[in-house]
PDB file of N, CA and C in Angstrom:
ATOM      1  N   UNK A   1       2.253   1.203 -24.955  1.00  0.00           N
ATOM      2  CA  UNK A   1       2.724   1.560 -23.620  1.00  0.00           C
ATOM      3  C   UNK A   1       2.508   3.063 -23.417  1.00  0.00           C
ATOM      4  N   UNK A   2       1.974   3.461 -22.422  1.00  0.00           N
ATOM      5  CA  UNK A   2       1.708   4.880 -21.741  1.00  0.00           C
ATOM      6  C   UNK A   2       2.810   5.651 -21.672  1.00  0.00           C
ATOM      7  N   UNK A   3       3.193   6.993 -22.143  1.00  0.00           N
ATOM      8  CA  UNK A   3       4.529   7.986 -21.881  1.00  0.00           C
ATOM      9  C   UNK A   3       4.742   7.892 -20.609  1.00  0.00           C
ATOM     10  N   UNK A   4       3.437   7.666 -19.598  1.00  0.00           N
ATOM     11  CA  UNK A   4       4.434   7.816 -18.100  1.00  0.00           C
ATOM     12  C   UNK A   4       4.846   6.721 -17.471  1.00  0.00           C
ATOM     13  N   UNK A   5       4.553   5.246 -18.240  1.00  0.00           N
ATOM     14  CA  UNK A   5       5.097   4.188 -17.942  1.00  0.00           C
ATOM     15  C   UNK A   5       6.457   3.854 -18.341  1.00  0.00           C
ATOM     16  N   UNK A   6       7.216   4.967 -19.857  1.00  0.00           N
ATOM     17  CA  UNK A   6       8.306   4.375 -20.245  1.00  0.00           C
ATOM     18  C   UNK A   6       9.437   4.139 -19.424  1.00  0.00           C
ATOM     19  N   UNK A   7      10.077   3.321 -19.868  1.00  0.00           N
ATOM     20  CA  UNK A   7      11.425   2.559 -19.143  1.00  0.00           C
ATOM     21  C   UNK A   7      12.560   4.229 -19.882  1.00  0.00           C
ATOM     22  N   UNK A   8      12.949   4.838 -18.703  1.00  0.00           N
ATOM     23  CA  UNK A   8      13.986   6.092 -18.535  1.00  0.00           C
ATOM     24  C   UNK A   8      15.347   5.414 -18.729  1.00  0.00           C
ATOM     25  N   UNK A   9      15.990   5.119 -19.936  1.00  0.00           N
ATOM     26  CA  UNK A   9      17.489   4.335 -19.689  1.00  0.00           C
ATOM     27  C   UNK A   9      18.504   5.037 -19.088  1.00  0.00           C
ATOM     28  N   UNK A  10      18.295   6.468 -18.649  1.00  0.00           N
ATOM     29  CA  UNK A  10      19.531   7.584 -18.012  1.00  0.00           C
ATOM     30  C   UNK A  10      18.928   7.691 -16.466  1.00  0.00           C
ATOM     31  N   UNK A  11      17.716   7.344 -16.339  1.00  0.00           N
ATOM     32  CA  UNK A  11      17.210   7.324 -15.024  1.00  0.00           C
ATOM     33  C   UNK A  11      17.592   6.788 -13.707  1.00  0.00           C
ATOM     34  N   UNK A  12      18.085   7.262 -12.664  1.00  0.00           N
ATOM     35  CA  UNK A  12      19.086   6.993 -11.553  1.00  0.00           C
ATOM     36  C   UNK A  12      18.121   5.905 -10.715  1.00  0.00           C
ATOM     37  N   UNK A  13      18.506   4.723 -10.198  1.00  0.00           N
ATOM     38  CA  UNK A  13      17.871   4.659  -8.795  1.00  0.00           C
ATOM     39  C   UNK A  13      16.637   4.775  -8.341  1.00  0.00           C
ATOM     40  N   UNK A  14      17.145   6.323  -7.959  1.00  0.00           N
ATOM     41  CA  UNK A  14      16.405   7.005  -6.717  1.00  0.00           C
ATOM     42  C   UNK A  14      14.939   7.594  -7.978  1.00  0.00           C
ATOM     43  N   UNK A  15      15.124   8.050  -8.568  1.00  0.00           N
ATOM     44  CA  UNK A  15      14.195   8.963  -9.737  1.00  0.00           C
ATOM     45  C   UNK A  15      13.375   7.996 -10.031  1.00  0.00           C
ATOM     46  N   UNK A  16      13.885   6.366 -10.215  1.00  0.00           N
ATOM     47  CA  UNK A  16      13.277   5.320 -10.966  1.00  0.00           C
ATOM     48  C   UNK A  16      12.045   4.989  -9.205  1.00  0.00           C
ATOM     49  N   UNK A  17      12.577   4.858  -8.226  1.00  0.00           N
ATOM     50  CA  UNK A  17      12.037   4.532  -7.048  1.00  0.00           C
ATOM     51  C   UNK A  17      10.993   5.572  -6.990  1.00  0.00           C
ATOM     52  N   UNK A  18      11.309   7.156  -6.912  1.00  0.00           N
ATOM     53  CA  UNK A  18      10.232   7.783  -6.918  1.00  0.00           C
ATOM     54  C   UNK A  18       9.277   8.049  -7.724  1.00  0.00           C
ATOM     55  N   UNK A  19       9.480   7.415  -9.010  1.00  0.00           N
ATOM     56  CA  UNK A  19       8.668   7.659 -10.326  1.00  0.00           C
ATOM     57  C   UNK A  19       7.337   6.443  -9.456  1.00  0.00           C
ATOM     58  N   UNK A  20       8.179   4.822  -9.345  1.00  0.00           N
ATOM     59  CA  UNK A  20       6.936   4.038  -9.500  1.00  0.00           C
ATOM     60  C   UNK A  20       6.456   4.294  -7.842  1.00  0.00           C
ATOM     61  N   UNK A  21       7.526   4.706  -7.156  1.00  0.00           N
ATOM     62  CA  UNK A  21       6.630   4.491  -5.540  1.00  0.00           C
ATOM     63  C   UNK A  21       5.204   5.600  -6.015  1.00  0.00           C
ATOM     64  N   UNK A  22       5.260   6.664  -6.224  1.00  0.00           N
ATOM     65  CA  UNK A  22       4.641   7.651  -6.055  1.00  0.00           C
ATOM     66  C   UNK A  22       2.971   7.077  -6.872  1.00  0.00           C
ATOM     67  N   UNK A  23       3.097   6.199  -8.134  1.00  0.00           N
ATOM     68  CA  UNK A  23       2.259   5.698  -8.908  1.00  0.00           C
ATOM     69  C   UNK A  23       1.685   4.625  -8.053  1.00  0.00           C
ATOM     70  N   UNK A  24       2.554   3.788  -7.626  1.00  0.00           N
ATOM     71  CA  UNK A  24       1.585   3.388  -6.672  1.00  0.00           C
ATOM     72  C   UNK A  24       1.078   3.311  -5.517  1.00  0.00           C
ATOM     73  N   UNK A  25       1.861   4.154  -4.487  1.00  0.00           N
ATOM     74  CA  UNK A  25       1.210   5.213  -3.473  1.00  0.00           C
ATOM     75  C   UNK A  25      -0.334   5.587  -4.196  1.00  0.00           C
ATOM     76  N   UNK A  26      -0.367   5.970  -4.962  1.00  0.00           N
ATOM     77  CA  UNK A  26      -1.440   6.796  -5.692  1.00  0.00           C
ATOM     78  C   UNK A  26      -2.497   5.915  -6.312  1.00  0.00           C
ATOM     79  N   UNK A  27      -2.063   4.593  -6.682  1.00  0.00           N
ATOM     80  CA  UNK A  27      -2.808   3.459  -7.104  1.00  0.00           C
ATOM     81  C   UNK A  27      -3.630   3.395  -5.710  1.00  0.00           C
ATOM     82  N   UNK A  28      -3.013   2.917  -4.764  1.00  0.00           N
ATOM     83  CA  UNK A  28      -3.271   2.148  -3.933  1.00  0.00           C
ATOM     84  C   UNK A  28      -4.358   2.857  -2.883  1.00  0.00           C
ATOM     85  N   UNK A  29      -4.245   4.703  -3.014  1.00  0.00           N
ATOM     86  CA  UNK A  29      -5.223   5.457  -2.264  1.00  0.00           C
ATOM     87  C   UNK A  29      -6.433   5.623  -2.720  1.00  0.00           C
ATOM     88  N   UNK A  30      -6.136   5.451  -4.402  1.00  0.00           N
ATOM     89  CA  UNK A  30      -7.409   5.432  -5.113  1.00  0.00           C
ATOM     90  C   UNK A  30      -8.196   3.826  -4.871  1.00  0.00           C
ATOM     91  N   UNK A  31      -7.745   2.788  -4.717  1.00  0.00           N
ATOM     92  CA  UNK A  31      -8.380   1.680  -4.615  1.00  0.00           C
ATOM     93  C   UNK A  31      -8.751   1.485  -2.618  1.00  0.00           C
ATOM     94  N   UNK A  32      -8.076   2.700  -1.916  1.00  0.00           N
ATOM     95  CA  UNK A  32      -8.729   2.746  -0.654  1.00  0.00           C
ATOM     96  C   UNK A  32     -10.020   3.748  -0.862  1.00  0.00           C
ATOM     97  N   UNK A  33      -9.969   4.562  -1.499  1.00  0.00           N
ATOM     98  CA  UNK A  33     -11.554   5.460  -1.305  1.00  0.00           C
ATOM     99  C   UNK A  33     -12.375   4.756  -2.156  1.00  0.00           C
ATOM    100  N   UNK A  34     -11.868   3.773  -2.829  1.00  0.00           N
ATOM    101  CA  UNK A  34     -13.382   3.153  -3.800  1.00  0.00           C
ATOM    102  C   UNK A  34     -14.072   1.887  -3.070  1.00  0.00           C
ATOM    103  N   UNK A  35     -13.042   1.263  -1.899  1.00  0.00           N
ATOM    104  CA  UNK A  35     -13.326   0.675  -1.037  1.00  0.00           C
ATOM    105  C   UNK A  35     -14.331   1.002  -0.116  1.00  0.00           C
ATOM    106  N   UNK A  36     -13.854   2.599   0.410  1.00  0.00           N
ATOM    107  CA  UNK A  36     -14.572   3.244   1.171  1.00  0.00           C
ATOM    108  C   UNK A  36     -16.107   3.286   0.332  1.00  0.00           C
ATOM    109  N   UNK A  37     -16.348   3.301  -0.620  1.00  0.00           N
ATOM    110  CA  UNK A  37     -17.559   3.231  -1.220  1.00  0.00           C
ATOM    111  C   UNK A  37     -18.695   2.452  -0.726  1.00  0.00           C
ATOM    112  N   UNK A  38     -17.774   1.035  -0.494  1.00  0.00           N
ATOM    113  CA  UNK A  38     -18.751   0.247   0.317  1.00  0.00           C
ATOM    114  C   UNK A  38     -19.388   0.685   1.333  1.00  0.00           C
ATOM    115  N   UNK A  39     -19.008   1.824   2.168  1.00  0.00           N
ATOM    116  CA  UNK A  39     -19.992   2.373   3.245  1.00  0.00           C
ATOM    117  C   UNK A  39     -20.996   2.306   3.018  1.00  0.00           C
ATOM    118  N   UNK A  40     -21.804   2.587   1.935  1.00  0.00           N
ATOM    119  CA  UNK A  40     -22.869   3.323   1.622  1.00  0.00           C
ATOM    120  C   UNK A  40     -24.222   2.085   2.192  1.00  0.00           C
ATOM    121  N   UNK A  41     -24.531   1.813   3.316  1.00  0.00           N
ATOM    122  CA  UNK A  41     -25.317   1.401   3.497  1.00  0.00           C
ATOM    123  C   UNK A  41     -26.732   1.020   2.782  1.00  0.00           C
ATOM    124  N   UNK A  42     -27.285   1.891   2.008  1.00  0.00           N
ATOM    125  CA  UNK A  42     -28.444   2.031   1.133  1.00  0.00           C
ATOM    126  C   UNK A  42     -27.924   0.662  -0.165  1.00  0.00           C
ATOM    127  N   UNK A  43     -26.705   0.475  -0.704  1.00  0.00           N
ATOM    128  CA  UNK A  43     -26.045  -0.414  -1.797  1.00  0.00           C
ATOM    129  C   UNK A  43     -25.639  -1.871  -0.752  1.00  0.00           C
ATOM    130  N   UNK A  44     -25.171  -1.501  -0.085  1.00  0.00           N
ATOM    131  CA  UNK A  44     -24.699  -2.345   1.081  1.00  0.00           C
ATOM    132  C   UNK A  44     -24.676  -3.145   1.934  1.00  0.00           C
ATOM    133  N   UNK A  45     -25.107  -4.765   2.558  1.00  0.00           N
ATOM    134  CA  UNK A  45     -25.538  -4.677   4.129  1.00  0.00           C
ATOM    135  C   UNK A  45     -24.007  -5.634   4.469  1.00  0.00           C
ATOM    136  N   UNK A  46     -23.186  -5.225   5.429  1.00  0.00           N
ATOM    137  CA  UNK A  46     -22.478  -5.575   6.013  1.00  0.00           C
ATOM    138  C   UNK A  46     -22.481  -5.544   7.887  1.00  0.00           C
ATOM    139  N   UNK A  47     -21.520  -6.693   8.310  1.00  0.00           N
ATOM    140  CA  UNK A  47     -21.614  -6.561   9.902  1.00  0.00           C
ATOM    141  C   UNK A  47     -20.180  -5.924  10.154  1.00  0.00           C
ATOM    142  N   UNK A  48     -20.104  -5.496  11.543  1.00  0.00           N
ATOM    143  CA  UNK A  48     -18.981  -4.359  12.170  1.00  0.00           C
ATOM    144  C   UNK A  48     -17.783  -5.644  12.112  1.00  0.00           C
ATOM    145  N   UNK A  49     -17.997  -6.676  11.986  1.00  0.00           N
ATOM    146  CA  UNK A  49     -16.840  -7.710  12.137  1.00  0.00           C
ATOM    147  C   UNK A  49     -16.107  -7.909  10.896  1.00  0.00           C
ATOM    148  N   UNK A  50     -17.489  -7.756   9.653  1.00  0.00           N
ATOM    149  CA  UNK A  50     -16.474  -8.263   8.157  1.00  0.00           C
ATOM    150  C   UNK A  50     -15.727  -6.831   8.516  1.00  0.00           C
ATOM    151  N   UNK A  51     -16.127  -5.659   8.130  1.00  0.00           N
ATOM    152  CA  UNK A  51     -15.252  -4.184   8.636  1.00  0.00           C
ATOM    153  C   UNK A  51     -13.987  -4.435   9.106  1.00  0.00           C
ATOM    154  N   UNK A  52     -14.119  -5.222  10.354  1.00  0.00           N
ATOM    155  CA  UNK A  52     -12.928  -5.615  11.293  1.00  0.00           C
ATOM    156  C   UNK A  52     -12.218  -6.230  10.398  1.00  0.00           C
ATOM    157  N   UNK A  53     -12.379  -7.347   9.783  1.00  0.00           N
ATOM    158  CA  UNK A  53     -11.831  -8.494   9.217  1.00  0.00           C
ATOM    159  C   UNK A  53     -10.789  -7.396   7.775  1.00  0.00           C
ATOM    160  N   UNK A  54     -11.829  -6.680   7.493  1.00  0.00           N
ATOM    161  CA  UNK A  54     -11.251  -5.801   5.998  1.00  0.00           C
ATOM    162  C   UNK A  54      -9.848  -4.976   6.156  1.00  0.00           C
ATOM    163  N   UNK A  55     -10.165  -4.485   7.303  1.00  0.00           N
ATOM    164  CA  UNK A  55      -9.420  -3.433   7.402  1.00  0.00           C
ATOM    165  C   UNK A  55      -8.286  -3.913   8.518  1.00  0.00           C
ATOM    166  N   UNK A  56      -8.284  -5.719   9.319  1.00  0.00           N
ATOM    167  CA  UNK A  56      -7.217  -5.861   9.676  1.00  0.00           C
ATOM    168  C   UNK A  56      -6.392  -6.462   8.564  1.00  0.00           C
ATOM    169  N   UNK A  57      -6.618  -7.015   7.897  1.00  0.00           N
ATOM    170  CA  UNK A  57      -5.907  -7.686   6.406  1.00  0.00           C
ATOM    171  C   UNK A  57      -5.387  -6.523   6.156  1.00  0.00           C
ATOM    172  N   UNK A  58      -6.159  -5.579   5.591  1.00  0.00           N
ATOM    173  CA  UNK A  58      -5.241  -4.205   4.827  1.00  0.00           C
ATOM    174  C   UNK A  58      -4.034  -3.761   5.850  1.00  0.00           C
ATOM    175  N   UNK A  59      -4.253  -3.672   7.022  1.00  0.00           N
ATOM    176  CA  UNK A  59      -3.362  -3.351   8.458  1.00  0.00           C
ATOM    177  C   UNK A  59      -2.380  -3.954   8.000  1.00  0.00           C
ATOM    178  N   UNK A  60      -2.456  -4.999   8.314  1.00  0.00           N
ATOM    179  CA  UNK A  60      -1.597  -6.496   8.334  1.00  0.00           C
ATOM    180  C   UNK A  60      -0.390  -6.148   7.077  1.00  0.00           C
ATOM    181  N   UNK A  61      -1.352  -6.311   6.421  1.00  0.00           N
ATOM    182  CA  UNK A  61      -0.406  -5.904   4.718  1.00  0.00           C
ATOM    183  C   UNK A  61       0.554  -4.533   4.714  1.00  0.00           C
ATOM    184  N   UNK A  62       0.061  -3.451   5.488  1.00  0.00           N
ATOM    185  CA  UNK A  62       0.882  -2.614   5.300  1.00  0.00           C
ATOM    186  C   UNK A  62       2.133  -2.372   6.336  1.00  0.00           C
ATOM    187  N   UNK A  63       1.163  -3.193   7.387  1.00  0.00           N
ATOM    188  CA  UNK A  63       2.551  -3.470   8.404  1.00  0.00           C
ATOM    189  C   UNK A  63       3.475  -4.013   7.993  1.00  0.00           C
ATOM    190  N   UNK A  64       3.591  -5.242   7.200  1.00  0.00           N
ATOM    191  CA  UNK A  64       4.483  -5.652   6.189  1.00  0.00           C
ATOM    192  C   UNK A  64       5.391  -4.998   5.140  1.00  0.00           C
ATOM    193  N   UNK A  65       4.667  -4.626   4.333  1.00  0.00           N
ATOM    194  CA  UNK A  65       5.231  -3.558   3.657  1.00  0.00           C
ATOM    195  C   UNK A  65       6.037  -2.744   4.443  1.00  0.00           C
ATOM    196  N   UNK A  66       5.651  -1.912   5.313  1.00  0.00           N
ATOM    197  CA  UNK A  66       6.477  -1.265   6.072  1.00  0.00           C
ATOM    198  C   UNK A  66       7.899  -1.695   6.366  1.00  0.00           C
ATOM    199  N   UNK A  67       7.690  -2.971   7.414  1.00  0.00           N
ATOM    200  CA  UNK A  67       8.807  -3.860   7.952  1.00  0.00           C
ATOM    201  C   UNK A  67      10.022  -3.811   6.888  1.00  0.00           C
ATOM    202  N   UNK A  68       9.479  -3.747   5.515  1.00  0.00           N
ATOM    203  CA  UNK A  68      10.547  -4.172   4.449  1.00  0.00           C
ATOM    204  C   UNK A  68      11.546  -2.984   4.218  1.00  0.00           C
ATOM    205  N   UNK A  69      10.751  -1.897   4.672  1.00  0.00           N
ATOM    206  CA  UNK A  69      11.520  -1.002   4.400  1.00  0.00           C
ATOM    207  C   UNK A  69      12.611  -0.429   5.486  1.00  0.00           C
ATOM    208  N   UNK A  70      12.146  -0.400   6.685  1.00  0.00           N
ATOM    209  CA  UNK A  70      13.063  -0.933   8.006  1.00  0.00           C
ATOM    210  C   UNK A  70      14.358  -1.423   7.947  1.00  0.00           C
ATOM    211  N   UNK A  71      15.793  -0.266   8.246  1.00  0.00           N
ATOM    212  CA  UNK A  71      16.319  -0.652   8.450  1.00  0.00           C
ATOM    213  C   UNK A  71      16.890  -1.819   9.378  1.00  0.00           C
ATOM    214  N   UNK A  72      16.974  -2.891   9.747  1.00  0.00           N
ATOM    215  CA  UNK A  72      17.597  -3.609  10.717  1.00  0.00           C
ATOM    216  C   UNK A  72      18.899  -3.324  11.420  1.00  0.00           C
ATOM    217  N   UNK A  73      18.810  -3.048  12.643  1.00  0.00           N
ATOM    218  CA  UNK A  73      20.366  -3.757  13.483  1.00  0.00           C
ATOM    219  C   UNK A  73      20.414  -4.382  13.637  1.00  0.00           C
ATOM    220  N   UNK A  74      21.684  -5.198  13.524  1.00  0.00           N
ATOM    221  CA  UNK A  74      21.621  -6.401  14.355  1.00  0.00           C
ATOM    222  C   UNK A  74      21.438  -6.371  15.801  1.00  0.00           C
ATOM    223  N   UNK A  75      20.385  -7.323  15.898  1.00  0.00           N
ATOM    224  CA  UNK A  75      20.145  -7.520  17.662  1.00  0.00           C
ATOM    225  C   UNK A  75      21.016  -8.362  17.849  1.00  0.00           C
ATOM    226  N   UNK A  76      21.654  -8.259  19.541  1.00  0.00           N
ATOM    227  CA  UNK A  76      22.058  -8.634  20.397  1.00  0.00           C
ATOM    228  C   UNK A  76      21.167  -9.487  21.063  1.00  0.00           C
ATOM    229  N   UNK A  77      21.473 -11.325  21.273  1.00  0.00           N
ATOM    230  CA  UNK A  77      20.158 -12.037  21.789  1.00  0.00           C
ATOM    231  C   UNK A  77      20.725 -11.404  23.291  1.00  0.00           C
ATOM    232  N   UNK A  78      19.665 -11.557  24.345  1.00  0.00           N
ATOM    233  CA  UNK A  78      19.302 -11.400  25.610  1.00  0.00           C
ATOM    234  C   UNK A  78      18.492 -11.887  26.585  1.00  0.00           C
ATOM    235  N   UNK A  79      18.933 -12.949  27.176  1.00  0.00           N
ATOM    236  CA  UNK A  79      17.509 -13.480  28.246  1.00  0.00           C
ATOM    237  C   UNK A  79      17.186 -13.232  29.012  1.00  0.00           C
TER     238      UNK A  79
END
């Protein structure tokens, strides 16, 4: 196991949240610019729609993600 993976047994919460958010914040930007790789037309042939298709999935997904973190009020229904 990696020193910056160890399990911290005095580690709060919040320290434990920012240890792994930040790792994979950081995962996840590195696996967006290697994506971006695919640009390269010359390695490449893609249409403007798979593009579309790629990058609404990734959308999609992070809109999600997001949502989770979203506090809720309770709504009031209204017609």
């Amino acid at each position: 196991m990696k020193n910056d993976s160890k399990i911290v047994l005095d580690e709060t919460r919040s320290q434990r949240f920012k240890r792994i958010a930040t790792k994979r914040t950081n995962d996840i930007i590195k696996r967006i610019r290697i994506l971006g790789n695919c640009s390269n037309r010359s390695a490449y042939d893609y249409t403007e729609e798979e593009i579309d298709k790629i990058f609404a999935a990734v959308g999609k997904e992070l809109k999600s993600a997001n949502a989770r973190f979203t506090f809720n009020k309770k709504q009031v229904f209204k017609l």
